[in-house]
Every structure is written in C-alpha cells, then in structure tokens.
N, C-alpha and C. Protein backbone atom coordinates (compact mmCIF):
# COMPACT_ATOMS: atom_id res chain seq x y z
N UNK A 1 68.51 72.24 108.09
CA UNK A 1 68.50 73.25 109.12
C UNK A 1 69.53 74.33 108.74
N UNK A 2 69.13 75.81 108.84
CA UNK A 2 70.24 76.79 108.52
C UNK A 2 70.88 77.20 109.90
N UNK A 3 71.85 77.33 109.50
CA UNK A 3 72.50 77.94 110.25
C UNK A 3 73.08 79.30 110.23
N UNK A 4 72.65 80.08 111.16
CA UNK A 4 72.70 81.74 111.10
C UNK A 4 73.96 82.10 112.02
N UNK A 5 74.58 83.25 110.70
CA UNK A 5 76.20 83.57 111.27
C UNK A 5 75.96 84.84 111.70
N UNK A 6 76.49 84.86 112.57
CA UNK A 6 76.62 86.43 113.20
C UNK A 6 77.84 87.08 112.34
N UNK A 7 77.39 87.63 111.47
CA UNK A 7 78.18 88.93 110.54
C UNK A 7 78.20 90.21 111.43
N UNK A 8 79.52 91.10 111.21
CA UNK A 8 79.52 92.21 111.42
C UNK A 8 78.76 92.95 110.25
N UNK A 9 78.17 94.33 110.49
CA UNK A 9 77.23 95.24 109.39
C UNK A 9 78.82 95.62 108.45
N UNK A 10 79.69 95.64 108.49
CA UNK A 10 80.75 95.95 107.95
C UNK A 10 82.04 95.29 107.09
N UNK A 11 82.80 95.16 106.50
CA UNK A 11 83.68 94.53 106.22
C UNK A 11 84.95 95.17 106.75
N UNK A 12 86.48 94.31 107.24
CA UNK A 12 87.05 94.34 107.87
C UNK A 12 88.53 94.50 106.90
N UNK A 13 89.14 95.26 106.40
CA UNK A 13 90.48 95.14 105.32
C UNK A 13 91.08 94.92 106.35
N UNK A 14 91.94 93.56 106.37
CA UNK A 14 92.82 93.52 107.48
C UNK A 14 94.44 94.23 106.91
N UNK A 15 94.77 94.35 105.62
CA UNK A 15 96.22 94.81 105.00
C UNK A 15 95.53 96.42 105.43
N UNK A 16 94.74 96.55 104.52
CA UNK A 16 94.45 97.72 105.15
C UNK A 16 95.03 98.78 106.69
N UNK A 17 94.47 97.85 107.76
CA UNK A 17 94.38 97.96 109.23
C UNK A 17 95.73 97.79 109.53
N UNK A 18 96.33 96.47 108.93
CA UNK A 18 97.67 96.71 109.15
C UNK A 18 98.74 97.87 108.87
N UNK A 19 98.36 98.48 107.59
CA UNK A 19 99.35 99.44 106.81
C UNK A 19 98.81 100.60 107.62
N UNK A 20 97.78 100.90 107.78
CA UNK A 20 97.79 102.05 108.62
C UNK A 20 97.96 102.12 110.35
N UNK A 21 97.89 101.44 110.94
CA UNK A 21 98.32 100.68 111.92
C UNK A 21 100.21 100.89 112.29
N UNK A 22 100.59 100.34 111.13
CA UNK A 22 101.98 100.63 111.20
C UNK A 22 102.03 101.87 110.89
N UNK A 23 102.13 102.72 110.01
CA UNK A 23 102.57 103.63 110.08
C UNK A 23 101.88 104.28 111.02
N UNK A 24 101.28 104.73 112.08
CA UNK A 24 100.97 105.41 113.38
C UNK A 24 101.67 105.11 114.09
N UNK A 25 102.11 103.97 114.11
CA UNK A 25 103.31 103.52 115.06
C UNK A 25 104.53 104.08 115.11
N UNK A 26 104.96 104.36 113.39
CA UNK A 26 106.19 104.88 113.03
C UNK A 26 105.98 105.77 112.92
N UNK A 27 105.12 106.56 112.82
CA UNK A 27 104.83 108.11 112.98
C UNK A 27 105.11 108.60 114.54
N UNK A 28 104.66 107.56 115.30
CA UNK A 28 104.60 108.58 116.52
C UNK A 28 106.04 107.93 117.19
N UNK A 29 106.78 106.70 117.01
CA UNK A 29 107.69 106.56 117.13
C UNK A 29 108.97 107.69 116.53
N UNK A 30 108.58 108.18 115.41
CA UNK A 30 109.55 109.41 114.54
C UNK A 30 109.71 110.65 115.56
N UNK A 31 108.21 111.15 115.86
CA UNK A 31 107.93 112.24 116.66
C UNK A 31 108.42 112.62 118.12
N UNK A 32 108.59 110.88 118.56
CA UNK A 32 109.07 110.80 120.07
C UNK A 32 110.30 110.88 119.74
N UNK A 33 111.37 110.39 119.33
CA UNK A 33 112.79 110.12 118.69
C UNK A 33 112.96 111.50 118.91
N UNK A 34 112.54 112.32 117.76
CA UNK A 34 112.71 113.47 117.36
C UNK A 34 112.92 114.64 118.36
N UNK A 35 111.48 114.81 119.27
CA UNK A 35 111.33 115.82 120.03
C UNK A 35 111.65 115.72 121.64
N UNK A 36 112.26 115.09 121.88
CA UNK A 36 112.66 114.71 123.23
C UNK A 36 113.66 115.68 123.52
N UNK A 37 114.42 115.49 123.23
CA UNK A 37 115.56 117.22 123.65
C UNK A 37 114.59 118.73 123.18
N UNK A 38 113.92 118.65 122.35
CA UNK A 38 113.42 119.52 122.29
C UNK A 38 111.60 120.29 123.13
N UNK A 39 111.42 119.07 123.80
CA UNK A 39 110.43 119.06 124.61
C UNK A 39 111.23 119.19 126.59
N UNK A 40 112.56 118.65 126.39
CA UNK A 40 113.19 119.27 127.15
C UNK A 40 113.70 120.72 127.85
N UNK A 41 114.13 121.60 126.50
CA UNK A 41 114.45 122.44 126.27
C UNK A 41 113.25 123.57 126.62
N UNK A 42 112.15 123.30 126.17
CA UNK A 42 110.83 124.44 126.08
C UNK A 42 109.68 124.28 127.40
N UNK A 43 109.92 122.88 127.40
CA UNK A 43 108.54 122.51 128.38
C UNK A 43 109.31 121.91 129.87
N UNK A 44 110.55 121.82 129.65
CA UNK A 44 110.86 121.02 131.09
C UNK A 44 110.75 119.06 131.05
N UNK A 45 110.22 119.06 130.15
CA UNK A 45 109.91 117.63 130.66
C UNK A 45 110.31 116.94 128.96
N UNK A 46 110.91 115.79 129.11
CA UNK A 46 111.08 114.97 127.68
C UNK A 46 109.80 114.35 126.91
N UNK A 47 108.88 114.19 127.93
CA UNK A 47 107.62 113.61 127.93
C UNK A 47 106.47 114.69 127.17
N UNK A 48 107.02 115.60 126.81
CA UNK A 48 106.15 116.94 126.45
C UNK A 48 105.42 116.50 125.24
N UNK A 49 105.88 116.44 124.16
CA UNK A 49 105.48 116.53 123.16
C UNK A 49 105.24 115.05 122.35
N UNK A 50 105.98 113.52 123.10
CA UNK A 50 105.09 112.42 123.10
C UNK A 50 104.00 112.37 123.64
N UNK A 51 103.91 112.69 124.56
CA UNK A 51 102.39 112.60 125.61
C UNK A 51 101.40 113.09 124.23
N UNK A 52 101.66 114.54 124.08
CA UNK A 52 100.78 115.37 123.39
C UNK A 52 100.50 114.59 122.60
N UNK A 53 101.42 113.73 121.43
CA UNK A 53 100.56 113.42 120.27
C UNK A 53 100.17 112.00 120.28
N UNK A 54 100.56 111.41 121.47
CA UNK A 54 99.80 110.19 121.75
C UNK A 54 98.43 110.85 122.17
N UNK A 55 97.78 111.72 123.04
CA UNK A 55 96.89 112.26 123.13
C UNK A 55 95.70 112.32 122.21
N UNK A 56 96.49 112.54 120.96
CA UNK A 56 96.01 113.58 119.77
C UNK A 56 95.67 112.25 118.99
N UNK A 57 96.68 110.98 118.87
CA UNK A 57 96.42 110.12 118.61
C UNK A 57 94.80 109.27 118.98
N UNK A 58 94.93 109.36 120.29
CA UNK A 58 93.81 108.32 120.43
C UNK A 58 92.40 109.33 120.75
N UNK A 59 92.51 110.55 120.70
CA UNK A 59 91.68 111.21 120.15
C UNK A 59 91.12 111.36 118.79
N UNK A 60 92.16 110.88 117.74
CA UNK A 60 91.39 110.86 116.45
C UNK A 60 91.13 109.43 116.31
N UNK A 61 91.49 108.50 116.80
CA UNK A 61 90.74 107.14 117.03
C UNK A 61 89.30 107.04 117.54
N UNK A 62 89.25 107.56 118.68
CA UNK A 62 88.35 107.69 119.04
C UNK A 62 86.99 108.51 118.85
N UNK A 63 87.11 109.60 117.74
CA UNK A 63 86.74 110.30 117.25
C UNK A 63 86.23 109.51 115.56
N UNK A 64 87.42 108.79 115.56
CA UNK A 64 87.26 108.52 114.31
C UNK A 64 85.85 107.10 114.37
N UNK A 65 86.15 106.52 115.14
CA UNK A 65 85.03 105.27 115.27
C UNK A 65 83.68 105.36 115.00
C-alpha cells in the first residue's frame, strides 16, 4: 500500500529563511535605535520613522509572497 505525502509545490531553505530573517530584524532594529530622536525632532512623535519602516516592511512581505 502507498502512502501519499502531502508535499509543498516548493522547497523550503530554512538557513536561508533564517539569514534573511535575521537580518530584517537587525535592520529594522538599527533604524529604530537610530531615528528616534530624530523622528522626534521633525515629526513630533519617536514612533515616526519605526512605524514607517515596519510598514514598509510587511508591505514588501506581503507583496513579496
């Protein structure tokens, strides 16, 4: 008797997923660090310019899929 595996149509690099994975993390971790006094300064709010590229982030995720 066979037995039938449910495969994804795709293959999955998990180092891959990881390495890029992390660095988005540390990317947008750099960006928040970074621009917080300076999202203070222009926009009023510290939240200015994390928001934005978390935004931007899961827009190219989501875009990207």
């Amino acid at each position: 008797m066979k037995r039938y595996v449910h495969r994804l149509p795709f293959h999955v690099d998990s180092i891959l997923l990881v390495v890029t994975l992390s660095l988005l993390i540390l990317g947008y971790v750099m960006v928040s660090s970074a621009s917080l006094h300076l999202g203070l300064k222009t926009a009023g709010s510290i939240l200015h310019y994390p928001l934005r590229q978390l935004i931007h982030i899961v827009l190219g995720l989501f875009l990207g899929w």
